[in-house]
Structures are given as structure tokens and as C-alpha cells.
Protein backbone atom coordinates (compact mmCIF):
# COMPACT_ATOMS: atom_id res chain seq x y z
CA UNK A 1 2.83 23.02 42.82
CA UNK A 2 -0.17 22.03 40.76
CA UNK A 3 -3.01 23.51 39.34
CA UNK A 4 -5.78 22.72 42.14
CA UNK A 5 -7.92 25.39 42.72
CA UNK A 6 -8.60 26.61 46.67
CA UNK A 7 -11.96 25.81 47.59
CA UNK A 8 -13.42 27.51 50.49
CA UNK A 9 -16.57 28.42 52.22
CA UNK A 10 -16.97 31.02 49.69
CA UNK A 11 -16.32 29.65 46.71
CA UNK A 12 -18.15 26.35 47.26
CA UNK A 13 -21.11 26.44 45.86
CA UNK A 14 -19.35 27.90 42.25
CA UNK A 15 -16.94 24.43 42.26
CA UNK A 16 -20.28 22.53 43.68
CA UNK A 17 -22.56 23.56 40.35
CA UNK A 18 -20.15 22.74 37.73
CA UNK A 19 -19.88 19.46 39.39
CA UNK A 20 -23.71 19.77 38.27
CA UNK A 21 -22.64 20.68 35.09
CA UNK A 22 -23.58 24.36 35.97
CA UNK A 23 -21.91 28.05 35.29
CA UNK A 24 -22.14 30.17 37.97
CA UNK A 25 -21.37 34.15 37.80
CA UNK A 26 -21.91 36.48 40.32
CA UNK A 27 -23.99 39.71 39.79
CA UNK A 28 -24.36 42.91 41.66
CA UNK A 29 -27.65 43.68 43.69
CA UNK A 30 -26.80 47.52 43.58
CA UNK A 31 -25.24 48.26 40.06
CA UNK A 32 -26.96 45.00 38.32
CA UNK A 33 -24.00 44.35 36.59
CA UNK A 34 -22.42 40.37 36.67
CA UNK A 35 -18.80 39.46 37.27
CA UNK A 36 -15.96 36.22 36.89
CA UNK A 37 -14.38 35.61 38.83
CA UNK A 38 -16.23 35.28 42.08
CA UNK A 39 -15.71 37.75 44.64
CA UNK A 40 -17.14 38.63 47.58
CA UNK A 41 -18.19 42.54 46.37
CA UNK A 42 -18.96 44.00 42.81
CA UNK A 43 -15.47 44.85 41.05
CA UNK A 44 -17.28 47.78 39.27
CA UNK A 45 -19.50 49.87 42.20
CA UNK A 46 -17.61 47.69 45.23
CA UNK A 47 -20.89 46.80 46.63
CA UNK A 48 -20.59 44.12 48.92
CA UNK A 49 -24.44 43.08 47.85
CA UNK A 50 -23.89 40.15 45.36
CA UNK A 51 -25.43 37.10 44.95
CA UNK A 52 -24.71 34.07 42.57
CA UNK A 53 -26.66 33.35 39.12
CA UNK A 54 -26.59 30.19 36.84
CA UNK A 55 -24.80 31.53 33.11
CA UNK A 56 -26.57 30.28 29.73
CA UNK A 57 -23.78 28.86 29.30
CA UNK A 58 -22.75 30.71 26.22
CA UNK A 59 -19.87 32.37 25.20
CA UNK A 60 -17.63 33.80 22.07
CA UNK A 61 -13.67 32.99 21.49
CA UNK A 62 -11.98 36.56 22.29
CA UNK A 63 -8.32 34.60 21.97
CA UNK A 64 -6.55 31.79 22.61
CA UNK A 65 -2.73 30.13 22.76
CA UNK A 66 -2.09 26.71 21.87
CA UNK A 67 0.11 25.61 25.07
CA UNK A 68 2.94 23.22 23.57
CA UNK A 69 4.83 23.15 26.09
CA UNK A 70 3.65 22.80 30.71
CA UNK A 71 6.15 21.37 33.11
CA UNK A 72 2.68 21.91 35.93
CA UNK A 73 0.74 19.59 37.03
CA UNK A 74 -1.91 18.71 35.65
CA UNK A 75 -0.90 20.55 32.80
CA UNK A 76 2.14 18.62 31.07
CA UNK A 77 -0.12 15.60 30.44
CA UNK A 78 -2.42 17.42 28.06
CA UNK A 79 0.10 19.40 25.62
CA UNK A 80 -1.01 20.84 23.52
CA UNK A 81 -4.12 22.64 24.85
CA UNK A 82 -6.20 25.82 24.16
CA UNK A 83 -5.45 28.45 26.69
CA UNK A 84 -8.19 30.74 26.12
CA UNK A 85 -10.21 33.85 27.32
CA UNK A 86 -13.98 33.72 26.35
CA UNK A 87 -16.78 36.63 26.69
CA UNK A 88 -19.60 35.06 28.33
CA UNK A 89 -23.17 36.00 26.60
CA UNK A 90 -24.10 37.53 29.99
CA UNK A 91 -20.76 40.22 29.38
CA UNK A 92 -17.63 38.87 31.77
CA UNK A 93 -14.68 37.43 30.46
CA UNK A 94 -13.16 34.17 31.47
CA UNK A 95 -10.01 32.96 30.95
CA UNK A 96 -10.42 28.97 30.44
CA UNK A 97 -9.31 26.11 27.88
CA UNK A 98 -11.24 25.14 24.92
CA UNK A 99 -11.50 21.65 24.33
CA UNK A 100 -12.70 19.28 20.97
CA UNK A 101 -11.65 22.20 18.25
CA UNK A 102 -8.81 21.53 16.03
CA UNK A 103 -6.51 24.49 16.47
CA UNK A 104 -7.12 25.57 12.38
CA UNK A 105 -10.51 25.98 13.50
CA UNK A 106 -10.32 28.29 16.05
CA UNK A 107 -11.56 31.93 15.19
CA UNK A 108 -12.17 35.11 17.13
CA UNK A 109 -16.01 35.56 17.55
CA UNK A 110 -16.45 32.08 17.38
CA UNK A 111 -19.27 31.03 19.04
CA UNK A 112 -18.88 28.49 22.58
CA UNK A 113 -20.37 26.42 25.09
CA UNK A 114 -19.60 25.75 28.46
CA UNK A 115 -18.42 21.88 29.05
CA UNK A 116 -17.22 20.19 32.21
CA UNK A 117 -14.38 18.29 33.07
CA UNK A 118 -13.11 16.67 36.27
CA UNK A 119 -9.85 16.79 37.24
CA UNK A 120 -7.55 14.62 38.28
CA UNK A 121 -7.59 15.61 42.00
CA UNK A 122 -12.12 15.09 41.16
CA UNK A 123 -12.37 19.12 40.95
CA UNK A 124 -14.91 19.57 37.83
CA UNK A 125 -13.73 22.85 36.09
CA UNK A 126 -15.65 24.54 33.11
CA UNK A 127 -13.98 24.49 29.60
CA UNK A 128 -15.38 25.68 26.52
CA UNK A 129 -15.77 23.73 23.10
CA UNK A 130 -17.30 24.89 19.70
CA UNK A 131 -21.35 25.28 20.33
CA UNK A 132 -23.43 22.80 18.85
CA UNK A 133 -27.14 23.39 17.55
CA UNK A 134 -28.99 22.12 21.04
CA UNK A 135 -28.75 24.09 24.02
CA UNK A 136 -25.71 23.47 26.23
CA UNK A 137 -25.96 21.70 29.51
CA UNK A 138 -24.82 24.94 31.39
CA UNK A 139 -28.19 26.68 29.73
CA UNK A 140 -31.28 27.81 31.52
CA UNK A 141 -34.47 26.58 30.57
């Protein structure tokens, strides 16, 4: 088993733009209101009309668990890691790792940035590290 995500026809261009170094959501056409993860109608009026949006890129710590211990692939080669569930600034949550903050560090409300890292198998996934004073690379202009 490892830790590969599927990739299909419908999730492509999502795994394509954070190879970009690019957050995608998806938001609703009818209700307005954005999702994570994708799917292929709105989880809160089921409308099937949704379309994808680049994310700022920002995001605040909700909570997190230091992962000591991962027998999965990919997993077992980075203990310990930051398991973590972030609310995006656009509303969704997203469960992801965070990355460059020393575990002491980490607070609730602490404010993120999305970051990009490629795999092993060359998927690029978004993580999330501390945010920095410039704009992060997932940001709109």
C-alpha cells in the first residue's frame, strides 16, 4: 500500500497546479460557497455546477499530531511529521502536514502558507509551513 494519491480525469488539473506551485479549491456556481476536497457537486446545496478556483494560499493551524511512529510508505521515512488540519482563508478545511515548524512552535490560530513538495513517486502535494512576511507562491496577485 502506499500513500499515492489516484489521479484521474477529474482530479487532474488540482494535482497539475500544485505541480505549478498552485492551490486549487472548488466553489459552487449555485450556492457560491467553496469546498476541499474536490468533488464533482457542491457538498453543501449538491449542485452539480462547480468549477475550480486558485486559493491565496493562506491558511490558520486548527490542530495537528506529531506522527512518531508510520510503517506506510512514504510515510516511515519522514517520522516525525505534522499531521495537520488547516482552515483555508477562503473557509474549507484541509487536512495536510506542516512542514519547517519546530513542534514547540506550533499553535492553534497560527497563521500558514501553502508550500509544495514532490513526492517520491513525482506527485507534488501541498503542505503548509509557518507564513512568512511576502506573499506565498500559492497567492493571487
Amino acid at each position: 500500500m502506499t500513500a499515492t494519491p489516484d489521479i484521474d480525469a477529474f482530479t487532474r488539473p488540482y494535482w497539475d497546479a500544485a505541480a505549478d506551485g498552485r492551490l486549487l479549491l472548488r466553489r459552487c456556481r449555485a450556492c457560491a460557497r467553496p469546498h476541499h476536497y474536490p468533488r464533482e457537486f457542491c457538498p453543501h446545496c449538491w449542485s452539480e455546477d462547480v468549477g475550480w478556483e486558485r486559493a491565496s494560499g493562506r491558511a490558520t493551524l486548527h490542530t495537528w499530531s506529531v506522527v512518531h511512529r508510520n510503517d506506510l510508505p512514504p510515510f516511515g521515512d519522514r517520522v516525525p511529521y505534522v499531521a495537520a488540519v488547516v482552515d483555508l482563508a477562503e473557509g474549507p478545511r484541509m487536512m495536510t502536514e506542516v512542514v519547517g515548524v519546530e513542534e514547540g512552535d506550533l499553535r492553534v490560530d497560527m497563521p500558514l502558507e501553502v508550500a509544495f513538495r514532490e513526492g517520491p513517486d513525482g506527485v507534488t502535494v501541498p503542505v503548509f509551513t509557518a507564513r512568512s512576511a511576502t506573499p506565498s507562491p500559492g497567492a493571487s496577485a
